[in-house]
Protein backbone atom coordinates (compact mmCIF):
# COMPACT_ATOMS: atom_id res chain seq x y z
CA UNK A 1 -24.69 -1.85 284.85
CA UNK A 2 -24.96 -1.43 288.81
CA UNK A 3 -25.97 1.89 290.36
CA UNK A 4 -24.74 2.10 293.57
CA UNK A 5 -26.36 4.71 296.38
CA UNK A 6 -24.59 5.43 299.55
CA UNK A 7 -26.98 7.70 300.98
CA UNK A 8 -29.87 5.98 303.10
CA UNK A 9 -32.70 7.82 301.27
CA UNK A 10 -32.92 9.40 297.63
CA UNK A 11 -35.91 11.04 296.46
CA UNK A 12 -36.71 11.47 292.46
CA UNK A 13 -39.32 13.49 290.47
CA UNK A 14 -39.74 14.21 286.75
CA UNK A 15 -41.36 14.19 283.28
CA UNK A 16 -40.02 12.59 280.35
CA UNK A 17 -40.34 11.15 277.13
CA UNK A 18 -36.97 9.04 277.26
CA UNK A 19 -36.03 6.87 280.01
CA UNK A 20 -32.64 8.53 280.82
CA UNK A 21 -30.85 5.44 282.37
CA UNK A 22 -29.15 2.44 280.43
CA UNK A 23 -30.70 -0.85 281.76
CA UNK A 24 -29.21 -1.55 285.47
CA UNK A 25 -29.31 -2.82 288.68
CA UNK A 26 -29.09 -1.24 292.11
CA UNK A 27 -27.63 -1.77 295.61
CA UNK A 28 -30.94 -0.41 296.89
CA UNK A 29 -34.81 -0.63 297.10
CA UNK A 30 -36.36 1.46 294.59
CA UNK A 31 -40.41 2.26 295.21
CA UNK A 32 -41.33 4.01 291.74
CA UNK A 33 -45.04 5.95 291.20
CA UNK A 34 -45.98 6.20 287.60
CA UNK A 35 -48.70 8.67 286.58
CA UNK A 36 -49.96 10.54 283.13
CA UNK A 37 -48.03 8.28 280.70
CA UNK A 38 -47.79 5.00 278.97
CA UNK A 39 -45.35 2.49 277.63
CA UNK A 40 -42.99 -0.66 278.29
CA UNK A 41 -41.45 -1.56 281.73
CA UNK A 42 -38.62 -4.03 281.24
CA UNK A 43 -37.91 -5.90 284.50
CA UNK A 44 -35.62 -8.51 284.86
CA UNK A 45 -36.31 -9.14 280.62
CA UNK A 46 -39.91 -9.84 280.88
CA UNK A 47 -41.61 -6.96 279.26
CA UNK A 48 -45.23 -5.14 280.77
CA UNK A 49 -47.11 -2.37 279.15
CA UNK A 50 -47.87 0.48 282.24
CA UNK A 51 -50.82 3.11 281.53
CA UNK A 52 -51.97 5.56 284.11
CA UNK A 53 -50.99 4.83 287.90
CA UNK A 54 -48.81 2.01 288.43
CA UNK A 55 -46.99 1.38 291.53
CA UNK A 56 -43.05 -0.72 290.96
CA UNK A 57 -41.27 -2.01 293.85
CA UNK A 58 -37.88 -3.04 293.07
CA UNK A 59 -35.29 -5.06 295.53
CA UNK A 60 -31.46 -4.87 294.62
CA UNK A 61 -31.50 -7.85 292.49
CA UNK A 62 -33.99 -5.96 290.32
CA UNK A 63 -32.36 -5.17 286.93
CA UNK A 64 -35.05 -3.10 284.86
CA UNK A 65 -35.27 -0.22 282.18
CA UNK A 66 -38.31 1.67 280.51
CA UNK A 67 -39.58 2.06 277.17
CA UNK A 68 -41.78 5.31 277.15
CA UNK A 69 -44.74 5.53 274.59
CA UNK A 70 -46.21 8.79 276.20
CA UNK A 71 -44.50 11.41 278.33
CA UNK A 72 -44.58 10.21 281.77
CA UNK A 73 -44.69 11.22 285.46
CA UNK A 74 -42.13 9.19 287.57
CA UNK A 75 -42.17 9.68 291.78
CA UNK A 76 -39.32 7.47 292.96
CA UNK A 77 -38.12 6.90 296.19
CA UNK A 78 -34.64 5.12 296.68
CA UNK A 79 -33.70 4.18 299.67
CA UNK A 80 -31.37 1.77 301.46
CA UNK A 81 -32.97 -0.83 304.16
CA UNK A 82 -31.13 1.84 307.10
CA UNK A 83 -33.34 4.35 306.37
CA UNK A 84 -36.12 2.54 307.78
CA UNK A 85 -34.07 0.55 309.94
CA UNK A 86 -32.30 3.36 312.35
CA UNK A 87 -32.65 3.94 315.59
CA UNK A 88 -34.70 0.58 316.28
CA UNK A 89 -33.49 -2.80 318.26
CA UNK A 90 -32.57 -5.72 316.82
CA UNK A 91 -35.90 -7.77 316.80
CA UNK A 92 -37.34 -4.75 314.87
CA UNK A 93 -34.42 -4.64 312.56
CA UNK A 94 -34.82 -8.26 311.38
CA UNK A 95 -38.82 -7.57 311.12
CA UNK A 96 -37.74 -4.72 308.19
CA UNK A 97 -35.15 -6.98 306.66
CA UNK A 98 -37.92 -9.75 306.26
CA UNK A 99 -40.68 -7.05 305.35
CA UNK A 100 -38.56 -6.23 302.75
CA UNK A 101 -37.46 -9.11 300.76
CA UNK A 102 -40.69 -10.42 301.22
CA UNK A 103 -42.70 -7.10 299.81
CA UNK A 104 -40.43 -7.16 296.58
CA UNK A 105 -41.01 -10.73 295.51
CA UNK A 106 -44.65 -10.94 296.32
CA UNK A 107 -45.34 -7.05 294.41
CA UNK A 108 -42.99 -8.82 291.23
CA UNK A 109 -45.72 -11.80 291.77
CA UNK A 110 -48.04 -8.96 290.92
CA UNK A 111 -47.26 -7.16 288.32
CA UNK A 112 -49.20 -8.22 285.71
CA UNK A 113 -52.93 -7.69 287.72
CA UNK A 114 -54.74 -4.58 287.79
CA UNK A 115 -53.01 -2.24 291.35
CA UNK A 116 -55.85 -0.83 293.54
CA UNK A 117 -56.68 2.80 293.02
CA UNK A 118 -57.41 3.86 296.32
CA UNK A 119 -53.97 2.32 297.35
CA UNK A 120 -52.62 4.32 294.53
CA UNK A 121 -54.35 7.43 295.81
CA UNK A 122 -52.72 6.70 299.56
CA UNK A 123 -49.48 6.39 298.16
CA UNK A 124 -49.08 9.41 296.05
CA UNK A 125 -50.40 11.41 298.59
CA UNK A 126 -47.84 10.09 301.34
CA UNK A 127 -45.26 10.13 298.51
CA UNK A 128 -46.11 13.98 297.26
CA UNK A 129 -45.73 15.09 300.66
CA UNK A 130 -42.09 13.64 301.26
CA UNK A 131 -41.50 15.26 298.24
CA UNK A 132 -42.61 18.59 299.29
CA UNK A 133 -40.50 18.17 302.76
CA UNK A 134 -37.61 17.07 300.53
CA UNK A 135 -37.86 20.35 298.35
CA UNK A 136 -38.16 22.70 301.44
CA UNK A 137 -35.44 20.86 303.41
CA UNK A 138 -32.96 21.44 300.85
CA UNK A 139 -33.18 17.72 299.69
CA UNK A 140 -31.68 16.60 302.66
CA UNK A 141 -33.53 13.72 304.34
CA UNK A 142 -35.86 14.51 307.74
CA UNK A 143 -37.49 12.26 310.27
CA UNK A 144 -40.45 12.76 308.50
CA UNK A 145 -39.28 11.17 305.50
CA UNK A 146 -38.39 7.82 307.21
CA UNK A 147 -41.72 7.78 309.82
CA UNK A 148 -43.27 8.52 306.06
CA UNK A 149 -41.76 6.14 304.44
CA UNK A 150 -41.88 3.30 307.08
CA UNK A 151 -46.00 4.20 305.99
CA UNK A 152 -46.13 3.25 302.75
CA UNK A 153 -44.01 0.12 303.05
CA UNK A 154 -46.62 -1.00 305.85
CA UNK A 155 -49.54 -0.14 303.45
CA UNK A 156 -48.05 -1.79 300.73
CA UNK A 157 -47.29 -5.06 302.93
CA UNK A 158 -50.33 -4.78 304.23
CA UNK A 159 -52.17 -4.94 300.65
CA UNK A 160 -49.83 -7.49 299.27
CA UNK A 161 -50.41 -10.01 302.43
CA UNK A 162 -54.11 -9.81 301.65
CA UNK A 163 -53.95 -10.15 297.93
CA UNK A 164 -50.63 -11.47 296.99
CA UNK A 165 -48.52 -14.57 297.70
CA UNK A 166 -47.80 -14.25 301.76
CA UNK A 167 -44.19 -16.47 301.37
CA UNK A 168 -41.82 -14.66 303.31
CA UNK A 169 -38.43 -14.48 302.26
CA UNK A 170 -34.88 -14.04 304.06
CA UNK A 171 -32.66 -10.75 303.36
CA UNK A 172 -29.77 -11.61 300.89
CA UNK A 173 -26.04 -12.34 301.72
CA UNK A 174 -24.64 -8.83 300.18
CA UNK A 175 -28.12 -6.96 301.99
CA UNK A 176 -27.09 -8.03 305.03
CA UNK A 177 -23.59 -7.20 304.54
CA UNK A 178 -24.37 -3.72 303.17
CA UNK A 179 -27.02 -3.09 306.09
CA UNK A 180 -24.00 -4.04 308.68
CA UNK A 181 -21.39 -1.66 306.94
CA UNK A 182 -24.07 1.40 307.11
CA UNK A 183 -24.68 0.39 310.94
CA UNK A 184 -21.28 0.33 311.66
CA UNK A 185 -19.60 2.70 309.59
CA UNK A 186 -18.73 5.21 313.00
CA UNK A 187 -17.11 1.62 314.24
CA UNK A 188 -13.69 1.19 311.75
CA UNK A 189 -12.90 -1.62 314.17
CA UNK A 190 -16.07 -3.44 313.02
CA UNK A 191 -15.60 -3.03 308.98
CA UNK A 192 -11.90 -4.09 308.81
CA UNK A 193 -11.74 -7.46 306.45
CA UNK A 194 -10.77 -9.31 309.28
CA UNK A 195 -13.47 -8.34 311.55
CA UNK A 196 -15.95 -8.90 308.16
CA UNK A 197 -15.19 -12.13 306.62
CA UNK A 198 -16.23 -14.48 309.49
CA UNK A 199 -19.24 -11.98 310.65
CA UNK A 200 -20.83 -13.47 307.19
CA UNK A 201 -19.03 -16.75 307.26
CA UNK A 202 -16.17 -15.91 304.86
CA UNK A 203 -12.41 -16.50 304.70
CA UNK A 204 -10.83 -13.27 303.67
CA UNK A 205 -10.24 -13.59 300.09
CA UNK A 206 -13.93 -15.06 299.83
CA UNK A 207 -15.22 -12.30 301.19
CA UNK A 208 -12.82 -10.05 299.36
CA UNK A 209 -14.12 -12.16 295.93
CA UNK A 210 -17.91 -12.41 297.01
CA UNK A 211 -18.60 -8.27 297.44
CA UNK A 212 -16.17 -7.62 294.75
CA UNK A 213 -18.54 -9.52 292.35
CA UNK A 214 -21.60 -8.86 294.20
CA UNK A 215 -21.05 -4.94 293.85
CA UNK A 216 -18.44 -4.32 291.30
CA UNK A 217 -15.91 -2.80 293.20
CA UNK A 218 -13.64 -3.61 296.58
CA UNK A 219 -15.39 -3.86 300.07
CA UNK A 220 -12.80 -0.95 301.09
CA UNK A 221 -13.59 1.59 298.06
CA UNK A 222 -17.39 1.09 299.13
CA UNK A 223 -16.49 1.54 302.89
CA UNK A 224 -14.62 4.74 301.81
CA UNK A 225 -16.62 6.08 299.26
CA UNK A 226 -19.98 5.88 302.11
CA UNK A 227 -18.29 7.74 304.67
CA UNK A 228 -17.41 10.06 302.62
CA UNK A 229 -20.72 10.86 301.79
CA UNK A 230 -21.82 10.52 305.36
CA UNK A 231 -18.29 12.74 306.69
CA UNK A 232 -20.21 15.81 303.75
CA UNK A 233 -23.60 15.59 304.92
CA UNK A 234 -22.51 15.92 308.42
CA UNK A 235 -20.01 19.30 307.44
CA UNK A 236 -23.04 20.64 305.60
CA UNK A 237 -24.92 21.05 308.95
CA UNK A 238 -23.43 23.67 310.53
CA UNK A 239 -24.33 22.41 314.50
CA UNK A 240 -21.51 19.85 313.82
CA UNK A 241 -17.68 21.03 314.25
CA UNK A 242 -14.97 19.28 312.35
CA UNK A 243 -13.42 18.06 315.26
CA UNK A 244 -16.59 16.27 316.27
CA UNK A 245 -17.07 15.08 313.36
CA UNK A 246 -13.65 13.32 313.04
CA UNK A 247 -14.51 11.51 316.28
CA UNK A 248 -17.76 10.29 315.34
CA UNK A 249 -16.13 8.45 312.35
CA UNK A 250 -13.77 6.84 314.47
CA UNK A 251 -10.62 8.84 313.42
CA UNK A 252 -7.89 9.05 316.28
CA UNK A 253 -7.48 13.01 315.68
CA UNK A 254 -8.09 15.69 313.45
CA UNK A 255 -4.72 15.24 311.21
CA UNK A 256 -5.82 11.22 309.78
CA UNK A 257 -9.11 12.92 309.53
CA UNK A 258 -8.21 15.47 307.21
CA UNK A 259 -5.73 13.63 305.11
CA UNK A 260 -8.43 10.94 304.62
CA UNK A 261 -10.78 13.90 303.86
CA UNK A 262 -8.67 15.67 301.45
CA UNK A 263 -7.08 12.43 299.40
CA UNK A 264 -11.09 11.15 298.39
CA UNK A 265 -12.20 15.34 297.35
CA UNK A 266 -8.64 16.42 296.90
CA UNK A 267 -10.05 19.40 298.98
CA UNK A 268 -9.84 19.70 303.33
CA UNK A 269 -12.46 19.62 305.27
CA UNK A 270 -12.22 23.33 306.39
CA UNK A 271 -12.39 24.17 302.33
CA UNK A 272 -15.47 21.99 301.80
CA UNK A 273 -17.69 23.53 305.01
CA UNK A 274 -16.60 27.19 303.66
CA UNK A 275 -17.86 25.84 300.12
CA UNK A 276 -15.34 24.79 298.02
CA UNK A 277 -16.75 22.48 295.72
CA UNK A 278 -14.64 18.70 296.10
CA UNK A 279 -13.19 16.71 293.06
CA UNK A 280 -14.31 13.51 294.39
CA UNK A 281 -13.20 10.21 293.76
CA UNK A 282 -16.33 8.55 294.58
CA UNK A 283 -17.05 6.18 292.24
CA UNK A 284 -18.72 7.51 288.97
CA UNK A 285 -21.84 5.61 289.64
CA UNK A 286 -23.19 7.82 292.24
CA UNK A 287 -23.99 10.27 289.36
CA UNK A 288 -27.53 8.14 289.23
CA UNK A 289 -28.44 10.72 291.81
CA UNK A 290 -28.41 13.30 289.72
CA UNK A 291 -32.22 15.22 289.77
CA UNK A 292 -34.16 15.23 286.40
């Protein structure tokens, strides 16, 4: 099973005595803090017992699932490689793309040998506090979160370079296709399957074949379903007006926008910012981000 997250940054935080998820993948990083618990970690079908505070770092191609002994604490921070990425240029882009792949496969080297405490200690505390913001900010993602979590991917690189294998590894083919979608997804011009397919070196039907196996559904449903997302978090925040809105996501005026609105939440945009709740046709996997 594949989990699929559109939004660039998800944060996580519960107790429990059953691991509520079937064993999955994800299109996303997944940082997870384990405290006050014990049991099995299943990761990729090689089984580890966890006791106390353990730190998991999982990359997309990560399939994994727990077996809980004792009530645990889980801090989890999902994120997509935007979240860290926006707002920087290119050569700094590339450096988080390579940070990343690299950090994942060198912390899986690890998982076996004992985690430092006092990089445990760091972590929670950097963690606990994005946790707090994301409470008070209505779980709605800040610049703090991403300075804050930009910190604790550089402590963690920083620990794993010193102690771990250093091989660096290259971002995947479907990474860097997702990363490109979420950096162009104001740009419709950019995402169209002609534009696409030789970006990443595709005909059209191989790229049509390649994401539709990659992700389990079509490059266009993705596409839709993530700026749909995006078009809600932007009419939640009141400073933006529906007519801006429909020109920052590249619609021609506000008529396509609201038809394209109202035929993915069978509700218009108007009826959403006063509060009407959508019936969305988002894919059922987003319900992963559900809050235990």
């Amino acid at each position: 099973m594949k989990l699929v997250q559109f939004e660039p940054l998800f944060l996580r935080h519960f107790r429990t005595e059953e691991w509520p998820f079937t064993y999955h993948n994800h299109n996303h990083y997944e940082l997870m803090l384990i405290s006050e618990g014990g049991g099995v970690h299943d990761l990729n079908k090689e089984e580890s017992r966890y006791s106390g505070d353990t730190i998991y770092f999982l990359s997309p191609e990560d399939s994994h699932h727990f077996y809980i002994e004792e009530k645990t604490r889980f801090r989890v921070i999902k994120f997509l490689p935007i979240a860290v990425k926006e707002g920087m240029n290119i050569s700094l882009t590339d450096y988080w793309d390579n940070l990343l792949s690299s950090l994942s496969r060198r912390w899986e080297g690890n998982k076996n040998n004992p985690i430092d405490i006092e990089l445990v200690t760091k972590i929670t505390s950097i963690v606990d506090l994005m946790i707090i913001e994301w409470e008070v900010n209505d779980k709605k993602v800040s610049e703090l979160h991403t300075n804050l979590l930009r910190s604790v991917l550089l402590l963690m690189d920083k620990y794993s370079r010193n102690t771990l294998n250093p091989d660096v590894y290259d971002a995947t083919k479907i990474e860097r296709i997702q990363n490109y979608i979420h950096l162009n997804i104001h740009l419709p011009e950019k995402l169209s399957l002609k534009s696409l397919s030789p970006t990443f070196g595709f005909s059209e039907s191989g790229f049509r074949n390649f994401f539709q196996t990659q992700m389990g559904m079509s490059v266009s449903s993705y596409i839709n379903a993530l700026k749909i997302e995006l078009i809600k978090t932007r009419i939640k925040s009141s400073e933006y007006s529906l007519s801006a809105i429909a020109i920052e996501f590249g619609f021609t005026d506000s008529s396509h926008f609201t038809k394209f609105f109202k035929k993915h939440t069978s509700i218009s945009p108007l009826e959403f910012k006063r509060g009407l709740p959508p019936k969305t046709d988002v894919p059922q996997i987003l319900q992963n981000n559900v809050v235990l």
